[in-house]
Each structure stands twice: as structure tokens, then as C-alpha cells.
PDB file of N, CA and C in Angstrom:
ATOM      1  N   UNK A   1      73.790  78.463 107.602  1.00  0.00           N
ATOM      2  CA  UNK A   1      75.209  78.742 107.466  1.00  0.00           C
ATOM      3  C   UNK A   1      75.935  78.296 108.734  1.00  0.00           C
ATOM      4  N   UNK A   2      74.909  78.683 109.401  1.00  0.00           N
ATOM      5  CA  UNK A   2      75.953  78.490 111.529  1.00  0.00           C
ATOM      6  C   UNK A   2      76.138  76.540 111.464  1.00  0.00           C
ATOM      7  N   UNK A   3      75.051  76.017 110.942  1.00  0.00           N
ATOM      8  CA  UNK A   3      75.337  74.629 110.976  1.00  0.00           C
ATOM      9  C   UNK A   3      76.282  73.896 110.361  1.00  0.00           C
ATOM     10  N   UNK A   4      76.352  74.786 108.768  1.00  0.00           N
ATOM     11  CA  UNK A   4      77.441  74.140 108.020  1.00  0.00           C
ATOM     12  C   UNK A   4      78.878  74.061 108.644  1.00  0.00           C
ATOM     13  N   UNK A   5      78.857  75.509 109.306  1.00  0.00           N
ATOM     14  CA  UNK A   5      80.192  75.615 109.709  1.00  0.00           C
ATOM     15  C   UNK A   5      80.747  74.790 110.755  1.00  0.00           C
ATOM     16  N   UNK A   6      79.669  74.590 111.639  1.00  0.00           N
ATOM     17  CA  UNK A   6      79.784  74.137 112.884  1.00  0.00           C
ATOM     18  C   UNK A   6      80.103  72.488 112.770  1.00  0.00           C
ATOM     19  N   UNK A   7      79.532  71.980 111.798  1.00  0.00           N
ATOM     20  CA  UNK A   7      79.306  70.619 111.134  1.00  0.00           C
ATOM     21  C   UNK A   7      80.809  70.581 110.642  1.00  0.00           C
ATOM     22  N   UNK A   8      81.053  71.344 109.459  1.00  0.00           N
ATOM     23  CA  UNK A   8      82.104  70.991 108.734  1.00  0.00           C
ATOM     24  C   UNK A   8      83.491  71.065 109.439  1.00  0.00           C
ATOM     25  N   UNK A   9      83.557  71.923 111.355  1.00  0.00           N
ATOM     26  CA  UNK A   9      85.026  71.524 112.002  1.00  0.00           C
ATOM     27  C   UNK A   9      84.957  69.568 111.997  1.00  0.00           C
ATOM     28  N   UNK A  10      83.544  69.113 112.394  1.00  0.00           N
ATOM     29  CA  UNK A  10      84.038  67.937 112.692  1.00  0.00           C
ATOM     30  C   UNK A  10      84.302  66.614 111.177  1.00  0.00           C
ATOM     31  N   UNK A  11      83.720  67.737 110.368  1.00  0.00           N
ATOM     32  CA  UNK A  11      84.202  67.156 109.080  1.00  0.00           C
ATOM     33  C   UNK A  11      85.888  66.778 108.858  1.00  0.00           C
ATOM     34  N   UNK A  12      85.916  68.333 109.091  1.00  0.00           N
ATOM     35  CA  UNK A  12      87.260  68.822 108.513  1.00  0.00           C
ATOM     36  C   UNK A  12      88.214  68.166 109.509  1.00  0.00           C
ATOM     37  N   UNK A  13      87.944  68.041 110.807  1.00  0.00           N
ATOM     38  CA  UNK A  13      88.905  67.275 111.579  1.00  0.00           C
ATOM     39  C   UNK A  13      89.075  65.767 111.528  1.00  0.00           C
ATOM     40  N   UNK A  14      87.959  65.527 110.768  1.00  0.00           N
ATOM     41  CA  UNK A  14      87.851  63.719 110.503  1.00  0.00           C
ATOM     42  C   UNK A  14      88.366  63.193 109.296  1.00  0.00           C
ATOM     43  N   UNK A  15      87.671  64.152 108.435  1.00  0.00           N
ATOM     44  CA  UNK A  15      88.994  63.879 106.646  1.00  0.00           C
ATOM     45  C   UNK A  15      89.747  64.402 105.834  1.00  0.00           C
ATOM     46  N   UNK A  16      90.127  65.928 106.697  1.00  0.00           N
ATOM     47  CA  UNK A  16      91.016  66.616 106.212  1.00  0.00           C
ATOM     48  C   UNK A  16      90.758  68.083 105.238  1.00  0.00           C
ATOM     49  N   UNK A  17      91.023  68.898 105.201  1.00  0.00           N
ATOM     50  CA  UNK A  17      91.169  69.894 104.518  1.00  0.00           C
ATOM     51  C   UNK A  17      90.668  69.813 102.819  1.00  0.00           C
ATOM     52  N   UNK A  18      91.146  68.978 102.395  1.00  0.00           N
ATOM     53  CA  UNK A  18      91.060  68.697 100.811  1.00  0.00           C
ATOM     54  C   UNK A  18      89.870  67.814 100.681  1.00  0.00           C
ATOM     55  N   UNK A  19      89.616  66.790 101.473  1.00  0.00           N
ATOM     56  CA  UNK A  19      88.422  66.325 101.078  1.00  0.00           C
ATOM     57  C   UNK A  19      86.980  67.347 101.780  1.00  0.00           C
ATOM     58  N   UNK A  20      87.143  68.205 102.753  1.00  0.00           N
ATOM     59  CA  UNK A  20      86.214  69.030 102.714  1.00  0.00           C
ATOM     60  C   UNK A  20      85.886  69.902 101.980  1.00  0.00           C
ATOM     61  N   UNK A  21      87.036  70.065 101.511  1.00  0.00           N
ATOM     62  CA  UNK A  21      86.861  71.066  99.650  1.00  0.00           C
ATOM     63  C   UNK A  21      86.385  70.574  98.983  1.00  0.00           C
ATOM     64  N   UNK A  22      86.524  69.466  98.547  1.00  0.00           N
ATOM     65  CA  UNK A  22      85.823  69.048  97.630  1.00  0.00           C
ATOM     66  C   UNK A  22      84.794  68.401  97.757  1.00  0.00           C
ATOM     67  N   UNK A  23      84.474  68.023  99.059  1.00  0.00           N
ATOM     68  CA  UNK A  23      82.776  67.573  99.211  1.00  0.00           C
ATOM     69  C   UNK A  23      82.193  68.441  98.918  1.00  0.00           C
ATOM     70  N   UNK A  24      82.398  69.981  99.433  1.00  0.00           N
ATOM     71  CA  UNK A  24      81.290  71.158  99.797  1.00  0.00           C
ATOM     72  C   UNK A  24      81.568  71.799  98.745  1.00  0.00           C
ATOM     73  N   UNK A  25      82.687  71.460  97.535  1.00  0.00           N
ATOM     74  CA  UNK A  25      82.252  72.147  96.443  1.00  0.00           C
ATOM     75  C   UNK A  25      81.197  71.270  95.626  1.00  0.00           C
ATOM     76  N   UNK A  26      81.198  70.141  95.739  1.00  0.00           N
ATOM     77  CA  UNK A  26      80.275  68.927  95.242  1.00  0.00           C
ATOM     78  C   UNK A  26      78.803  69.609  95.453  1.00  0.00           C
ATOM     79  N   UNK A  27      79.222  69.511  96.760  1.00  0.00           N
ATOM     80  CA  UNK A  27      77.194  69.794  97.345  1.00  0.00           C
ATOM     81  C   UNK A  27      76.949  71.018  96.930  1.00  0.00           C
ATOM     82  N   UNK A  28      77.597  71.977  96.758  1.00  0.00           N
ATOM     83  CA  UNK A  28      77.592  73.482  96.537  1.00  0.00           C
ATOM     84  C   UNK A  28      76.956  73.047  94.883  1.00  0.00           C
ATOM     85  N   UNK A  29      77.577  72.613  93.798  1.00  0.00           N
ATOM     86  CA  UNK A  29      77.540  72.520  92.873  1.00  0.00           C
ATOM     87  C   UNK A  29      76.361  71.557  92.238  1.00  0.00           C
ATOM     88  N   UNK A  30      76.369  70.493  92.981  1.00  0.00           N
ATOM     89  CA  UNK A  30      74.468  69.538  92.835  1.00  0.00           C
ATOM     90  C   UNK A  30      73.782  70.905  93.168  1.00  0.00           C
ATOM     91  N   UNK A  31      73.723  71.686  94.109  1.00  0.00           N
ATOM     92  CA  UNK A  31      72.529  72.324  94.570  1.00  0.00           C
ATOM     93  C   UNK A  31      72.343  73.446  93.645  1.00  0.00           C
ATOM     94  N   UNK A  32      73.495  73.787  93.243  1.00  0.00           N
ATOM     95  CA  UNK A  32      73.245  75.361  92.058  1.00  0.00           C
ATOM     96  C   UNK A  32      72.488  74.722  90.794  1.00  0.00           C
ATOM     97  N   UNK A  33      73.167  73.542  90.697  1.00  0.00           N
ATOM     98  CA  UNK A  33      72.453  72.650  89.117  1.00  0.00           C
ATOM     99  C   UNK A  33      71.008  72.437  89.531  1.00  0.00           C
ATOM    100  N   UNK A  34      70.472  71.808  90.517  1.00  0.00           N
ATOM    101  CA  UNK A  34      69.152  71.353  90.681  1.00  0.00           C
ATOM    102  C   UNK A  34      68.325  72.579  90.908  1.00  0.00           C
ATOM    103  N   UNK A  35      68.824  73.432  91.381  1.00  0.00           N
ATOM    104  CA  UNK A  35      67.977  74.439  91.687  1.00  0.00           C
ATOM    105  C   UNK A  35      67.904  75.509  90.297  1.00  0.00           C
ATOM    106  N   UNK A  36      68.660  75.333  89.319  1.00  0.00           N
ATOM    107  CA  UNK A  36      68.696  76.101  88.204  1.00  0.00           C
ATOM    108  C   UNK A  36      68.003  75.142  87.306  1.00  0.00           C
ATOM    109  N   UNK A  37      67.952  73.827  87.869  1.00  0.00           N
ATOM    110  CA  UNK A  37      67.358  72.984  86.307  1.00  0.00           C
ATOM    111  C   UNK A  37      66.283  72.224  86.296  1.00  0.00           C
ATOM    112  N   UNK A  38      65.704  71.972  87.655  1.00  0.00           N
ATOM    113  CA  UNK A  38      64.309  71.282  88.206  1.00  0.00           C
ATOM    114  C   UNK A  38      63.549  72.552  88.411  1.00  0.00           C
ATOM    115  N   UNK A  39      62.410  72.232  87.463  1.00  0.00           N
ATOM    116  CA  UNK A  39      60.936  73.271  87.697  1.00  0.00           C
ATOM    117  C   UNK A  39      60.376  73.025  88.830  1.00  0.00           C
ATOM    118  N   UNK A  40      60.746  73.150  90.336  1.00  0.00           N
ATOM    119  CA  UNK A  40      59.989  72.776  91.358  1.00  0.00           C
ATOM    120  C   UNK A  40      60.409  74.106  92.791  1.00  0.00           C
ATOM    121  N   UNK A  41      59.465  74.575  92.915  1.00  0.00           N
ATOM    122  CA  UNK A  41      59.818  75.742  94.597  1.00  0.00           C
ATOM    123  C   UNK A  41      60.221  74.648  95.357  1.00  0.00           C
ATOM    124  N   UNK A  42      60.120  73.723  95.559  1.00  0.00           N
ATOM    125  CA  UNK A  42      60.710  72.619  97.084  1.00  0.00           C
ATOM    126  C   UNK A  42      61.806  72.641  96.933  1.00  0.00           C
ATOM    127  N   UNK A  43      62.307  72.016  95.298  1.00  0.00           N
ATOM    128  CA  UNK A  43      63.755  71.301  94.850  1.00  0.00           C
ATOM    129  C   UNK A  43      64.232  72.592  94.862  1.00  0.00           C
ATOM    130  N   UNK A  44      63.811  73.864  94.252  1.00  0.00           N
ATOM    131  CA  UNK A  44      65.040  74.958  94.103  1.00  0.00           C
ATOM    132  C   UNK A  44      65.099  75.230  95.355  1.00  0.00           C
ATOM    133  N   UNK A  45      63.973  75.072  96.266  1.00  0.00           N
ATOM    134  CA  UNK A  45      64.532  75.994  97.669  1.00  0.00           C
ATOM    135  C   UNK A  45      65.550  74.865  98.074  1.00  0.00           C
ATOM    136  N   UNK A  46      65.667  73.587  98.162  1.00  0.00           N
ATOM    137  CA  UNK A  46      66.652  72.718  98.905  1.00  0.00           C
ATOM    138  C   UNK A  46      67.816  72.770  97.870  1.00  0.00           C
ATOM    139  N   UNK A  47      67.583  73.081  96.777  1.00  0.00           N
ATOM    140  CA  UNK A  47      69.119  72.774  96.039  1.00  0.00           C
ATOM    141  C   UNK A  47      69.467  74.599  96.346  1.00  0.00           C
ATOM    142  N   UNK A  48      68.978  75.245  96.549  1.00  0.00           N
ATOM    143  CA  UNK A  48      69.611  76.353  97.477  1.00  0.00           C
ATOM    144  C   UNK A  48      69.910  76.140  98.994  1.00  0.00           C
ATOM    145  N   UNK A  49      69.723  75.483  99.263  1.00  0.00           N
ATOM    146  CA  UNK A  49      69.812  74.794 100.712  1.00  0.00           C
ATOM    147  C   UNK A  49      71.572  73.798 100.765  1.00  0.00           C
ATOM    148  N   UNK A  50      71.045  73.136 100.171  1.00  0.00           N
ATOM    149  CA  UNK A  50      72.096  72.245  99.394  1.00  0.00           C
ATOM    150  C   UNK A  50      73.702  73.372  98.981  1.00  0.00           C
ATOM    151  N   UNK A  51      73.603  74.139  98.187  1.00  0.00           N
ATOM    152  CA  UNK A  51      74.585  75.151  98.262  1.00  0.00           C
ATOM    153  C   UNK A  51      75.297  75.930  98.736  1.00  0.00           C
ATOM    154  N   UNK A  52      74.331  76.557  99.592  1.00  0.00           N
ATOM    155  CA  UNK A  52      74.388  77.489 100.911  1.00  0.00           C
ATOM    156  C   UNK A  52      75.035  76.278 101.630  1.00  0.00           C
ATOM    157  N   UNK A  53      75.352  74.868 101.857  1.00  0.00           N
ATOM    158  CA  UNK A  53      75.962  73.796 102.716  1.00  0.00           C
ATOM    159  C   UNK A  53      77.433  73.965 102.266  1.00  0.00           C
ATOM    160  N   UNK A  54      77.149  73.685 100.928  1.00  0.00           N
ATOM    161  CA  UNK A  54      78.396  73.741 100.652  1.00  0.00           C
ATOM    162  C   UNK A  54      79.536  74.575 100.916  1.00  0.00           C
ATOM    163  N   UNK A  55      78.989  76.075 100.323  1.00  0.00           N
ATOM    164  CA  UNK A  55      80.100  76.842 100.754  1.00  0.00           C
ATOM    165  C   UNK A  55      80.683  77.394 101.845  1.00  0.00           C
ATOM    166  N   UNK A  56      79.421  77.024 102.843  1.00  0.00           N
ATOM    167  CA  UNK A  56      79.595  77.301 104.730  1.00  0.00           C
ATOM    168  C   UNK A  56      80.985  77.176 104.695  1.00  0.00           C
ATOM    169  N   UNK A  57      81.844  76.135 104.088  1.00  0.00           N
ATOM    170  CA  UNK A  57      83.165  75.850 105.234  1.00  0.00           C
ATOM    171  C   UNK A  57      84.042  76.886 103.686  1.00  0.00           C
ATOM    172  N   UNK A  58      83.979  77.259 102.967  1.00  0.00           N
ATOM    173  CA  UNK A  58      84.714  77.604 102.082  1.00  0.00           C
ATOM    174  C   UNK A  58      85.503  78.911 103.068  1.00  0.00           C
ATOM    175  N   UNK A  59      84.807  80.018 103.625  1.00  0.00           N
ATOM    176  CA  UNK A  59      86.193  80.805 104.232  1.00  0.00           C
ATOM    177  C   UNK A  59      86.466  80.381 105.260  1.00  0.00           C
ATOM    178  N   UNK A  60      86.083  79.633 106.473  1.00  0.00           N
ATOM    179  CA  UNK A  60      86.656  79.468 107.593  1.00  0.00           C
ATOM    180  C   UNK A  60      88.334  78.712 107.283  1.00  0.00           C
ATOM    181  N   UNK A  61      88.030  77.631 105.774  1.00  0.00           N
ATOM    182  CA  UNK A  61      89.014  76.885 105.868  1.00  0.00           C
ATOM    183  C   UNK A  61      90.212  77.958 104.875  1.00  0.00           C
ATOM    184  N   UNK A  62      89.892  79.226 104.357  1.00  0.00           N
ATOM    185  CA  UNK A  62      90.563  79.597 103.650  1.00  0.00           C
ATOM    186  C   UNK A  62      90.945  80.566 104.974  1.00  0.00           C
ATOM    187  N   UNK A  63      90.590  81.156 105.909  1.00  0.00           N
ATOM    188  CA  UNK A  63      90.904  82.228 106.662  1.00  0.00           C
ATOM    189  C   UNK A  63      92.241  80.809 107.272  1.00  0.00           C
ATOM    190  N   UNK A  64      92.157  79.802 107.677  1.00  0.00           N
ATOM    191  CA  UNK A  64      92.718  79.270 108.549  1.00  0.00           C
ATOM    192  C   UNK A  64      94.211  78.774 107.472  1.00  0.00           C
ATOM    193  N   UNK A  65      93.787  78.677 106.060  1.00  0.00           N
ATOM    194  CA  UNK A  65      95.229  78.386 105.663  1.00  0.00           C
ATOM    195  C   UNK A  65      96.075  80.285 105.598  1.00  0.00           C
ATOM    196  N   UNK A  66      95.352  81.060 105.604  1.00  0.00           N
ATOM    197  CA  UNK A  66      95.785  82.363 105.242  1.00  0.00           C
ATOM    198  C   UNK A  66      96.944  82.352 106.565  1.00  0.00           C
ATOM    199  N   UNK A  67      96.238  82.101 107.753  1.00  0.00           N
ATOM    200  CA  UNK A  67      97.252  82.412 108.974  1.00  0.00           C
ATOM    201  C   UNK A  67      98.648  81.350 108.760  1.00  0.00           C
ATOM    202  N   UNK A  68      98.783  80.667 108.152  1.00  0.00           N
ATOM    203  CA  UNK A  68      99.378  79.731 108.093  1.00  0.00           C
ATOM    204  C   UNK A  68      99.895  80.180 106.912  1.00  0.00           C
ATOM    205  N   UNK A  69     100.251  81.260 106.076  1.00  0.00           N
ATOM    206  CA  UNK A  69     101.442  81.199 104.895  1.00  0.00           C
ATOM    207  C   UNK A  69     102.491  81.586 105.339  1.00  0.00           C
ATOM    208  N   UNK A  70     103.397  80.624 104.994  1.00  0.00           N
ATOM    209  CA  UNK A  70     105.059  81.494 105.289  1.00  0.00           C
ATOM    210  C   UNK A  70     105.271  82.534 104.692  1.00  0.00           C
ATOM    211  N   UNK A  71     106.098  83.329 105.708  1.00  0.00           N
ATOM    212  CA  UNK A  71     106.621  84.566 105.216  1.00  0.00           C
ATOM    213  C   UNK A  71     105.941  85.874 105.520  1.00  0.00           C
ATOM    214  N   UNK A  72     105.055  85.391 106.227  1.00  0.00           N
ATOM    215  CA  UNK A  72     103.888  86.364 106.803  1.00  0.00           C
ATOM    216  C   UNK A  72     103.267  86.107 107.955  1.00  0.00           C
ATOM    217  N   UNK A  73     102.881  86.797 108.788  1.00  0.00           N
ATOM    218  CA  UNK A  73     102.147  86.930 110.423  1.00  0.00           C
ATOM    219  C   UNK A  73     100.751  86.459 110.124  1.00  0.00           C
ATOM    220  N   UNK A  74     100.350  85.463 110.765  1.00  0.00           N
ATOM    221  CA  UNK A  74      98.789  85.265 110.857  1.00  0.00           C
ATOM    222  C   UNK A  74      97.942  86.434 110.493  1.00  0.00           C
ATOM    223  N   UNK A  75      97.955  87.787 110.890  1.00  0.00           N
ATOM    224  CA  UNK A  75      97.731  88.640 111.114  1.00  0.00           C
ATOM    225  C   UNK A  75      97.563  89.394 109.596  1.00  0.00           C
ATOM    226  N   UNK A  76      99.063  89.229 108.836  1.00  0.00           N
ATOM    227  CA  UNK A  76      98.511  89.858 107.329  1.00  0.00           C
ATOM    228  C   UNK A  76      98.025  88.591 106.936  1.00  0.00           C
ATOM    229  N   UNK A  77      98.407  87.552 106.558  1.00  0.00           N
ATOM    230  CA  UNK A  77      97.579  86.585 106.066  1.00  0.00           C
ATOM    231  C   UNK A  77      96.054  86.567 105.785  1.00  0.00           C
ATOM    232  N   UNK A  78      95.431  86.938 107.461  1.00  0.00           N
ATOM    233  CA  UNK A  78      94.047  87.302 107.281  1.00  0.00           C
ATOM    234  C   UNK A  78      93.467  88.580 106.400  1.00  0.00           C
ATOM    235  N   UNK A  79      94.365  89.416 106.923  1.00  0.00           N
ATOM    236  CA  UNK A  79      93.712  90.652 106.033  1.00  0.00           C
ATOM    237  C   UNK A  79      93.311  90.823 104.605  1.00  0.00           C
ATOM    238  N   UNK A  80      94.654  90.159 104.071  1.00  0.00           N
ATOM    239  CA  UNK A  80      95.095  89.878 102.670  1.00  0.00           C
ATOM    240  C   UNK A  80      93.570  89.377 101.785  1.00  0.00           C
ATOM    241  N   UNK A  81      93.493  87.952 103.072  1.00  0.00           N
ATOM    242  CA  UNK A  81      92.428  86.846 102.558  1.00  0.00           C
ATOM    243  C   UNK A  81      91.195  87.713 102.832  1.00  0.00           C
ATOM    244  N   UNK A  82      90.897  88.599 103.723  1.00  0.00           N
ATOM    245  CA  UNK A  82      89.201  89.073 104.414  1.00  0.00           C
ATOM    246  C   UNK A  82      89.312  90.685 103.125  1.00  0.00           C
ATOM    247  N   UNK A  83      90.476  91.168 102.872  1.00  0.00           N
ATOM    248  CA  UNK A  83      90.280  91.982 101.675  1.00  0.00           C
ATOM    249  C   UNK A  83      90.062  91.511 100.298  1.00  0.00           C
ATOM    250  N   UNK A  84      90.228  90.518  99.982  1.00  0.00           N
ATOM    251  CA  UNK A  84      89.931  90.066  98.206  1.00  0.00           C
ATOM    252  C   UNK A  84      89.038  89.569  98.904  1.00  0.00           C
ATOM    253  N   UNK A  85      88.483  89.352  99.710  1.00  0.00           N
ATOM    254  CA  UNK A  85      86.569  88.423 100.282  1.00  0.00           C
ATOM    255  C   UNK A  85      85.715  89.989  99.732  1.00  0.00           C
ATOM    256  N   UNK A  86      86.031  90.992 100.608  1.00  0.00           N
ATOM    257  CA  UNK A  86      85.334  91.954 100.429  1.00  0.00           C
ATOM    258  C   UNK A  86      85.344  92.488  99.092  1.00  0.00           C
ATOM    259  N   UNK A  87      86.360  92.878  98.455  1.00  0.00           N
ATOM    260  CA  UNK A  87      86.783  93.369  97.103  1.00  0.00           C
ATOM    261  C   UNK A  87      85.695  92.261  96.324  1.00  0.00           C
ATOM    262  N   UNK A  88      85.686  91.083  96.476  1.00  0.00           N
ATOM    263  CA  UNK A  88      84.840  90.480  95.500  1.00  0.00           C
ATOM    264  C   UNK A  88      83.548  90.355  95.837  1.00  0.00           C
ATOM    265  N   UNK A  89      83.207  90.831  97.207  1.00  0.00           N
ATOM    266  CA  UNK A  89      81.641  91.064  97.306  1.00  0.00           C
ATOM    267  C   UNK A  89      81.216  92.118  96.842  1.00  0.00           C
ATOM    268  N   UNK A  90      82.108  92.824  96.917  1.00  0.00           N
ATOM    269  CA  UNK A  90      81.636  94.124  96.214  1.00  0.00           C
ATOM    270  C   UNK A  90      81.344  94.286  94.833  1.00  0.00           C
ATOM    271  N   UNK A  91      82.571  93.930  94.216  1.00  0.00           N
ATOM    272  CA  UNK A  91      82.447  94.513  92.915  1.00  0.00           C
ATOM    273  C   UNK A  91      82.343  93.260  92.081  1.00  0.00           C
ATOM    274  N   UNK A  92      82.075  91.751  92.558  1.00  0.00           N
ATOM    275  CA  UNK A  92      82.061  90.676  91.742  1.00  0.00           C
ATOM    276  C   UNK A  92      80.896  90.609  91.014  1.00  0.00           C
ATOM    277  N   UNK A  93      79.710  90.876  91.766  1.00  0.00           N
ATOM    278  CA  UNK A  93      78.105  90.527  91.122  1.00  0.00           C
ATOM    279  C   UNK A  93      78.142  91.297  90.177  1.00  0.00           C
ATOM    280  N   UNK A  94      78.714  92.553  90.001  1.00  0.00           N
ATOM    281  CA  UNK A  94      78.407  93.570  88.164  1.00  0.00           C
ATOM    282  C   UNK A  94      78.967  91.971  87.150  1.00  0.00           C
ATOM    283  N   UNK A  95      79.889  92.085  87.383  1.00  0.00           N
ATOM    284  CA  UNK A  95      80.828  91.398  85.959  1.00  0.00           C
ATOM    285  C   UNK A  95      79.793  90.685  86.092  1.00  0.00           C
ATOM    286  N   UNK A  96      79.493  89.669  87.015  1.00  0.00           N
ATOM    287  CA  UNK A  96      78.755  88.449  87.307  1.00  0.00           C
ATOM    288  C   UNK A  96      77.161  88.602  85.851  1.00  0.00           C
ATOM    289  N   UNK A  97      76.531  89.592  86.286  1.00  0.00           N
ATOM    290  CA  UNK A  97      75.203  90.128  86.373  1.00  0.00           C
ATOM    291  C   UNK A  97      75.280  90.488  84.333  1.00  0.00           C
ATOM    292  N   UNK A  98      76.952  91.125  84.280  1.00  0.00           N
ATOM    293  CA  UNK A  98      76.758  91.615  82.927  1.00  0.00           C
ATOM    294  C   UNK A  98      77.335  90.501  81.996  1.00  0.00           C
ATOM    295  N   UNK A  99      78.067  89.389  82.467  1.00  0.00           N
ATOM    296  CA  UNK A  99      78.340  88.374  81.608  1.00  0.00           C
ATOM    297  C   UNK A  99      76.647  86.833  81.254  1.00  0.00           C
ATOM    298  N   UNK A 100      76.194  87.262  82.502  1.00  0.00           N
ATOM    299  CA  UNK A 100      74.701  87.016  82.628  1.00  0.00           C
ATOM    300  C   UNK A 100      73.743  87.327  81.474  1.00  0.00           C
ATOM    301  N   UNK A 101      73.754  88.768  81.613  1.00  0.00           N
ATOM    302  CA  UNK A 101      72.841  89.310  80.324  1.00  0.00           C
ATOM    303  C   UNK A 101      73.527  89.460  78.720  1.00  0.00           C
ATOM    304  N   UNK A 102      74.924  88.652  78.660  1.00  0.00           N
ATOM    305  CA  UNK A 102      75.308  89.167  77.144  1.00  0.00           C
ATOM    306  C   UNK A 102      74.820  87.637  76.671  1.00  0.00           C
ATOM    307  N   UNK A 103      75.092  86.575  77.929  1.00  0.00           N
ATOM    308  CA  UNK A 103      74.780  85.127  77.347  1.00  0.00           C
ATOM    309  C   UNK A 103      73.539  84.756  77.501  1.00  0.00           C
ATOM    310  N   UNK A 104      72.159  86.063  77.221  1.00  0.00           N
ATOM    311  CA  UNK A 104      70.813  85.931  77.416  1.00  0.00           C
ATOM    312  C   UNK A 104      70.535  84.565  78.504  1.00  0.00           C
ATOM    313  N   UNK A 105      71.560  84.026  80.048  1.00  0.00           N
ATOM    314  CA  UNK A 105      71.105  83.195  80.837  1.00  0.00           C
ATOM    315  C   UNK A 105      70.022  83.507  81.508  1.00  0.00           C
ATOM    316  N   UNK A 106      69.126  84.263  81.189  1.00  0.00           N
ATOM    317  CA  UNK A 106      67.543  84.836  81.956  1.00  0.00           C
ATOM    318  C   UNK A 106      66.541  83.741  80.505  1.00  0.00           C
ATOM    319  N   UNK A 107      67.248  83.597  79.526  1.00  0.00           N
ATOM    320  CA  UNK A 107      65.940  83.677  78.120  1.00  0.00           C
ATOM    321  C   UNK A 107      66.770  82.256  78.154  1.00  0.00           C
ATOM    322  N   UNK A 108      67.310  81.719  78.059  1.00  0.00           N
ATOM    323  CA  UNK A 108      67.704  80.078  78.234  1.00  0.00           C
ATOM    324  C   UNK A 108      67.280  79.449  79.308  1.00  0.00           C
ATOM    325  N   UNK A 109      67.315  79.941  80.716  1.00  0.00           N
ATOM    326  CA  UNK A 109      66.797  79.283  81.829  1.00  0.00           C
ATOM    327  C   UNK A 109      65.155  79.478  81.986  1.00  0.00           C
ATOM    328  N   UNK A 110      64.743  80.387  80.848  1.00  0.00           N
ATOM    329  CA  UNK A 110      63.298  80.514  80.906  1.00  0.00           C
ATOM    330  C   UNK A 110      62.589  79.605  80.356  1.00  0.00           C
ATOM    331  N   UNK A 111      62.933  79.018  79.501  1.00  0.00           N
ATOM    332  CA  UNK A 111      61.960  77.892  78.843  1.00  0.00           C
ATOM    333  C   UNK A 111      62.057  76.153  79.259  1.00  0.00           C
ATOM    334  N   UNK A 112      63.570  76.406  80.843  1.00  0.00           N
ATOM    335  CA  UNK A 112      63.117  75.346  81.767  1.00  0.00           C
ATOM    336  C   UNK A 112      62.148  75.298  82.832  1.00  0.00           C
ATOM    337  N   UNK A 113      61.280  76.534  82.875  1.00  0.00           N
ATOM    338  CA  UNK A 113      60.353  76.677  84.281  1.00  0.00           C
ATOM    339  C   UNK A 113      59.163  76.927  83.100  1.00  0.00           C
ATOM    340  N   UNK A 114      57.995  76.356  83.468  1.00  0.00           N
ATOM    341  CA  UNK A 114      56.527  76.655  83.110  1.00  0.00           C
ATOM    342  C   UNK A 114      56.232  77.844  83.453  1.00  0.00           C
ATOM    343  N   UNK A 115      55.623  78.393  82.414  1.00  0.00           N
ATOM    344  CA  UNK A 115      54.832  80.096  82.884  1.00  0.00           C
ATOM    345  C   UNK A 115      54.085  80.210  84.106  1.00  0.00           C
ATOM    346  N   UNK A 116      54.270  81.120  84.430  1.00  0.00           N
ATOM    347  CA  UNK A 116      53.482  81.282  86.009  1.00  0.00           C
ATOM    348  C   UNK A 116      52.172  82.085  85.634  1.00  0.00           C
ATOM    349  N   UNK A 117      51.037  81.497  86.425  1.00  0.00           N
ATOM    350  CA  UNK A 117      50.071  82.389  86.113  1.00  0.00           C
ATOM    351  C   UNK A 117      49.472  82.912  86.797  1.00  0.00           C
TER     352      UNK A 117
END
């Protein structure tokens, strides 16, 4: 995570805000697919690798437009943005977990991995 972030200022200072969004939602998004759809511990651990890249820069660059809305102090801006962060760590994974088990995604993603024995 410390690398992505650290990586993605000199990203973000070289092509801008919008194309770092959308690279690191790119890489974020190859890595959730490969790691959900290749039967392999290497490939899922790197396409979790791969993901975890991606979203590294997702709050630094959202904390930094937060200070920056008109009509508001850097100061609420952040809060605003670091309270719906928390609010959705909290209570996002239920919905997450129960829209999971109504679309049986445990019994569909099971018959892409070989039985373990």
C-alpha cells in the first residue's frame, strides 16, 4: 500500500488526477478479475497484488480534492470525505456479503477452481 501511494504522487504529478483514476481503477479491476477467474495461488495472490495497487491512490487523491471544495474549509471537506470512508467500512461488507449469498457468487465461482484435496 506505502508503495502505491508513494509511487502514485509521482504518477499523479506527471499525468494528472484523472488519468491516475483511471489507471488504478484499471489495475484495481485486471487484478479483482484474474484473481477471481484464474485457478492459480501465484496469479490470485498477484492479481490481489495487482488491486491492492490500484486502489493505493484512490483516498489520498479523494482526501486532496475534499480540501479543495468550494464553499467549505479544507478542514470540513476532510471530515465529510474520512466519515462516508468510515461509514462504508463499517457497514458496507453486510450489504456486500448479503447481495453475495442471494446471487449464490460462492457456488458460481466454485466450479472455476479445482477441488482441493
Amino acid at each position: 500500500m506505502a508503495a502505491g501511494r508513494f509511487g502514485g504522487d509521482a504518477v499523479r504529478a506527471r499525468f494528472g488526477v484523472s488519468q491516475l483514476i483511471f489507471a488504478s481503477a484499471a489495475l484495481a479491476f485486471i487484478g479483482m478479475v484474474a484473481a477471481l477467474l484464474l485457478p492459480n495461488v501465484v496469479v490470485t495472490l498477484a492479481g490481489f497484488t495487482l488491486m491492492g495497487l490500484g486502489l493505493a491512490n484512490m483516498m489520498p487523491v479523494l482526501f486532496a480534492a475534499a480540501a479543495r471544495v468550494k464553499g467549505l474549509s479544507p478542514a470540513e471537506g476532510l471530515v465529510q470525505v474520512a466519515g462516508l470512508a468510515y461509514f462504508g467500512l463499517l457497514f458496507g461488507p453486510v450489504p456486500i456479503g448479503g447481495v453475495a449469498q442471494l446471487s449464490m457468487l460462492p457456488i458460481r465461482l466454485s466450479w472455476l477452481r479445482p477441488a482441493q484435496r
